[in-house]
N, C-alpha and C. Protein backbone atom coordinates (compact mmCIF):
# COMPACT_ATOMS: atom_id res chain seq x y z
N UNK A 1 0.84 -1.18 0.00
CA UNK A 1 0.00 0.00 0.00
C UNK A 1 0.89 1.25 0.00
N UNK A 2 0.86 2.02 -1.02
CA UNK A 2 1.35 3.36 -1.21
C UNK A 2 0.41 4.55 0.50
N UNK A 3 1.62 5.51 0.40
CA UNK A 3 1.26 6.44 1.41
C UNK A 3 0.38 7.37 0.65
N UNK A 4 -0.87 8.10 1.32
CA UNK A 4 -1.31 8.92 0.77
C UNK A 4 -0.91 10.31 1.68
N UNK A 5 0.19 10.77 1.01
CA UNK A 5 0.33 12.55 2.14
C UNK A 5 -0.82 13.32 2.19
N UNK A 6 -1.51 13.59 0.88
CA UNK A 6 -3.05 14.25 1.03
C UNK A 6 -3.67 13.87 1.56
N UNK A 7 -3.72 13.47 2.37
CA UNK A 7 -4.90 13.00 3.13
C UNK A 7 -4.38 12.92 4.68
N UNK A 8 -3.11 12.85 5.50
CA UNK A 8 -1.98 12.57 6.14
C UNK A 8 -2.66 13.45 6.83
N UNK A 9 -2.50 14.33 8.57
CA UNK A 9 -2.29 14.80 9.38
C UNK A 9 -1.13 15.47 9.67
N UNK A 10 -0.91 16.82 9.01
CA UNK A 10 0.92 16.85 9.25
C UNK A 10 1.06 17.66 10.43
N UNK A 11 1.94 17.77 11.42
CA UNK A 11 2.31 18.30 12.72
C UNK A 11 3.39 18.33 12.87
N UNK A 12 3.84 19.90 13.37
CA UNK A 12 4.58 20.26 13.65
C UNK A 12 5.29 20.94 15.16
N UNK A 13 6.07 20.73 15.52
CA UNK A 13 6.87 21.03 17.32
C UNK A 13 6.25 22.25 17.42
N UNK A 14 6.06 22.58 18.80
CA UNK A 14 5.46 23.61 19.12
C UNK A 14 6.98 24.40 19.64
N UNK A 15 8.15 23.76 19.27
CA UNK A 15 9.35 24.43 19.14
C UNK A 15 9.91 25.37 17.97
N UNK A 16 8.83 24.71 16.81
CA UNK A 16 9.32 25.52 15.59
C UNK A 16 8.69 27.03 15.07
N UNK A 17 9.35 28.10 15.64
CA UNK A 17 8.59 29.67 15.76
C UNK A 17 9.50 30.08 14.96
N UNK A 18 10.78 30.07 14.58
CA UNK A 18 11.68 30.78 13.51
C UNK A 18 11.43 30.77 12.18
N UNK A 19 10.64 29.99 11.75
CA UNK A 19 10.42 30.14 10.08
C UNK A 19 10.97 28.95 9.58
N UNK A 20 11.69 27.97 10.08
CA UNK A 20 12.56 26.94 9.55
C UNK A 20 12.42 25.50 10.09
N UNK A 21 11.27 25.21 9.85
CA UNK A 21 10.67 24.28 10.46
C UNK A 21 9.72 22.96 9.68
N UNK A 22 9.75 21.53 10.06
CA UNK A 22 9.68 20.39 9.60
C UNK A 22 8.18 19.84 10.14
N UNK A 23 7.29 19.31 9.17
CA UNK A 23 6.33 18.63 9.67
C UNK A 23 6.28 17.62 9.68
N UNK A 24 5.47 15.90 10.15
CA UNK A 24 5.95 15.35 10.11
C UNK A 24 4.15 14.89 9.81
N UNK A 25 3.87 13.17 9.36
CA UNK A 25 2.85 12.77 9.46
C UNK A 25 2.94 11.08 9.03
N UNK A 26 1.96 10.62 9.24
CA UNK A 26 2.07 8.81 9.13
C UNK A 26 1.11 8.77 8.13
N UNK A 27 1.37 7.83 6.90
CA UNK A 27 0.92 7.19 6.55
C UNK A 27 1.17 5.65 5.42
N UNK A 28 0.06 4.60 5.77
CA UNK A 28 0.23 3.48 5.17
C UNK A 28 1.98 2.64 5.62
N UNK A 29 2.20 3.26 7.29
CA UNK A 29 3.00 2.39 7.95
C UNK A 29 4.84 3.16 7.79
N UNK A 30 4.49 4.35 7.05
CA UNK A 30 5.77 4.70 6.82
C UNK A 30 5.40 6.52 7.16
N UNK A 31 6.84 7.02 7.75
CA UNK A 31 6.13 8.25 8.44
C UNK A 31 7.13 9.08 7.48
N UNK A 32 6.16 10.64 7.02
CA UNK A 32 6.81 11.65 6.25
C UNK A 32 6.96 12.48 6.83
N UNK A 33 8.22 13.17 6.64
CA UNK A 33 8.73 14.40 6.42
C UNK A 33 9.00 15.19 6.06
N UNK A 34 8.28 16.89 5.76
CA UNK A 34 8.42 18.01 4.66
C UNK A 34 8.76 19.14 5.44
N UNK A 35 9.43 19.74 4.64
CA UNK A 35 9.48 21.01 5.08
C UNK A 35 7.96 21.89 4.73
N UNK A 36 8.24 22.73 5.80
CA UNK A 36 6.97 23.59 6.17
C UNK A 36 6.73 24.77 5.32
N UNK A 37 7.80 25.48 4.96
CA UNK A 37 7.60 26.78 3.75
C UNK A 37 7.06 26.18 2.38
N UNK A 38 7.78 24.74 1.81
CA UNK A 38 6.73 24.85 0.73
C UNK A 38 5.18 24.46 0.57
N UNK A 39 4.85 24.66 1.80
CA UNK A 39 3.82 24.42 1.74
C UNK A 39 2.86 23.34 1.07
N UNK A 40 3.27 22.32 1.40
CA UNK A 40 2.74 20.63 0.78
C UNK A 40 2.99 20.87 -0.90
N UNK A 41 3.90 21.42 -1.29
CA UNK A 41 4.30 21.41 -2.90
C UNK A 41 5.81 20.45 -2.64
N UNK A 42 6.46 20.44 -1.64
CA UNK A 42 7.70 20.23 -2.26
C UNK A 42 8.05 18.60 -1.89
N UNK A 43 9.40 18.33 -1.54
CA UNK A 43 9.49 16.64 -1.81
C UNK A 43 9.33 16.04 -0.20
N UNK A 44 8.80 14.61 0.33
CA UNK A 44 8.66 14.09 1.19
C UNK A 44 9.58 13.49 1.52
N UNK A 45 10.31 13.33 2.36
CA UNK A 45 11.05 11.74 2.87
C UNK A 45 10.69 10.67 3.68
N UNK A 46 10.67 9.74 3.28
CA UNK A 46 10.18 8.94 3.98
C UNK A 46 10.92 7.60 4.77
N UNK A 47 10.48 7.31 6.03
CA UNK A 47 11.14 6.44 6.74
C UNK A 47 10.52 5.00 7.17
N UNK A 48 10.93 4.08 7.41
CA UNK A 48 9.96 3.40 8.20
C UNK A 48 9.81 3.28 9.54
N UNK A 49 8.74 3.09 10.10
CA UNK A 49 9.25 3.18 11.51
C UNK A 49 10.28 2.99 12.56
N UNK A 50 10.87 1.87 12.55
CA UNK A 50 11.66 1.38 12.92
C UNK A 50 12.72 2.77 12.61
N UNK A 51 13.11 2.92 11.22
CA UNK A 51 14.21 4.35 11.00
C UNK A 51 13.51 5.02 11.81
N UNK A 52 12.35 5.68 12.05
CA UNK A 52 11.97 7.01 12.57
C UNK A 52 12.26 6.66 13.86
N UNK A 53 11.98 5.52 14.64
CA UNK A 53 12.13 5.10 16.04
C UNK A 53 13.61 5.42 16.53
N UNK A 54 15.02 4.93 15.57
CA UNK A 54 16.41 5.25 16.25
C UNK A 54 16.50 6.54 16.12
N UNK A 55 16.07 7.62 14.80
CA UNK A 55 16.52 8.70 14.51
C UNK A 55 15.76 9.19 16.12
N UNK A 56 14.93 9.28 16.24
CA UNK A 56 13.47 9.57 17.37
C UNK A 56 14.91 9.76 19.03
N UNK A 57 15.34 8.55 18.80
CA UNK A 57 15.91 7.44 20.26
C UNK A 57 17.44 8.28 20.42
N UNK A 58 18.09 8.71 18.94
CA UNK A 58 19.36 9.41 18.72
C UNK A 58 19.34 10.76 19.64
N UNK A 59 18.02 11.53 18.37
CA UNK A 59 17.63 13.04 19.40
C UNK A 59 17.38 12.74 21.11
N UNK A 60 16.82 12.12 21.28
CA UNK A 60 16.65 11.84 22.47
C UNK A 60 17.63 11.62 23.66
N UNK A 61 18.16 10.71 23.25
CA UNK A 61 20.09 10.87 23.95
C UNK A 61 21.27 11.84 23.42
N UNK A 62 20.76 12.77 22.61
CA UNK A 62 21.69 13.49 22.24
C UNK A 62 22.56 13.63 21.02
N UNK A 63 22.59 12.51 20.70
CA UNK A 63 23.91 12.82 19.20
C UNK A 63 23.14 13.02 18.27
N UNK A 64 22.30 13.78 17.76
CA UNK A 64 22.41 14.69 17.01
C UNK A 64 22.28 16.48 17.60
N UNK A 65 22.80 16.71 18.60
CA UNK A 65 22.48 17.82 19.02
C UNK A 65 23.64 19.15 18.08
N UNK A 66 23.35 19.91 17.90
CA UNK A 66 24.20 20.84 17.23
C UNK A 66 26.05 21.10 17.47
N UNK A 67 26.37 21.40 18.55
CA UNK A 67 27.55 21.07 18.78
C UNK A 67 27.96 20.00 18.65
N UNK A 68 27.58 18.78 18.71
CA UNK A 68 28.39 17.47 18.21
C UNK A 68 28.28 17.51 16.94
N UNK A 69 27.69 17.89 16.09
CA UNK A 69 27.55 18.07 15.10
C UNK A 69 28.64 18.84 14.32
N UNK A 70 28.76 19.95 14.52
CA UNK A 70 29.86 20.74 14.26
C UNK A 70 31.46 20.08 14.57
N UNK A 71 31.76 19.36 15.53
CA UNK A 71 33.03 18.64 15.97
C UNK A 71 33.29 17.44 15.35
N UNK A 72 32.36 16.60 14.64
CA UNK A 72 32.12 15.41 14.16
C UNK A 72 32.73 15.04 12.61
N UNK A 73 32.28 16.42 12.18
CA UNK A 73 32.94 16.05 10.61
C UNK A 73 34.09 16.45 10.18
């Protein structure tokens, strides 16, 4: 079963107030990700859960936080 984004629920952090900010939404078992300025025109990425669960588990303990980020590459 293909995802339908039109139809999707997209939500976004009640952290994102700067203008530069990611929505996110589930569907047909695989969860998307768009950016928020183009306004449901531009491209999705998609993960499966399991991906969304470590990326989810990463932020959560930290390594992707901005300063490691910067020291890393």
């Amino acid at each position: 079963m293909e995802p339908d984004w039109s139809a999707a629920v997209w939500r976004k952090s009640v952290h994102s107030d700067t203008g530069a900010c990611v929505e996110v939404a589930q569907s047909a078992g695989l969860i998307g990700v768009r950016d928020t300025k183009a306004n449901g025109r531009g491209p999705i990425l998609e993960f499966t859960e399991a991906e969304w669960r470590a990326f989810v588990g990463g932020v959560v303990d930290g390594e992707f936080d901005y300063d490691a980020l910067k020291t890393s590459g």
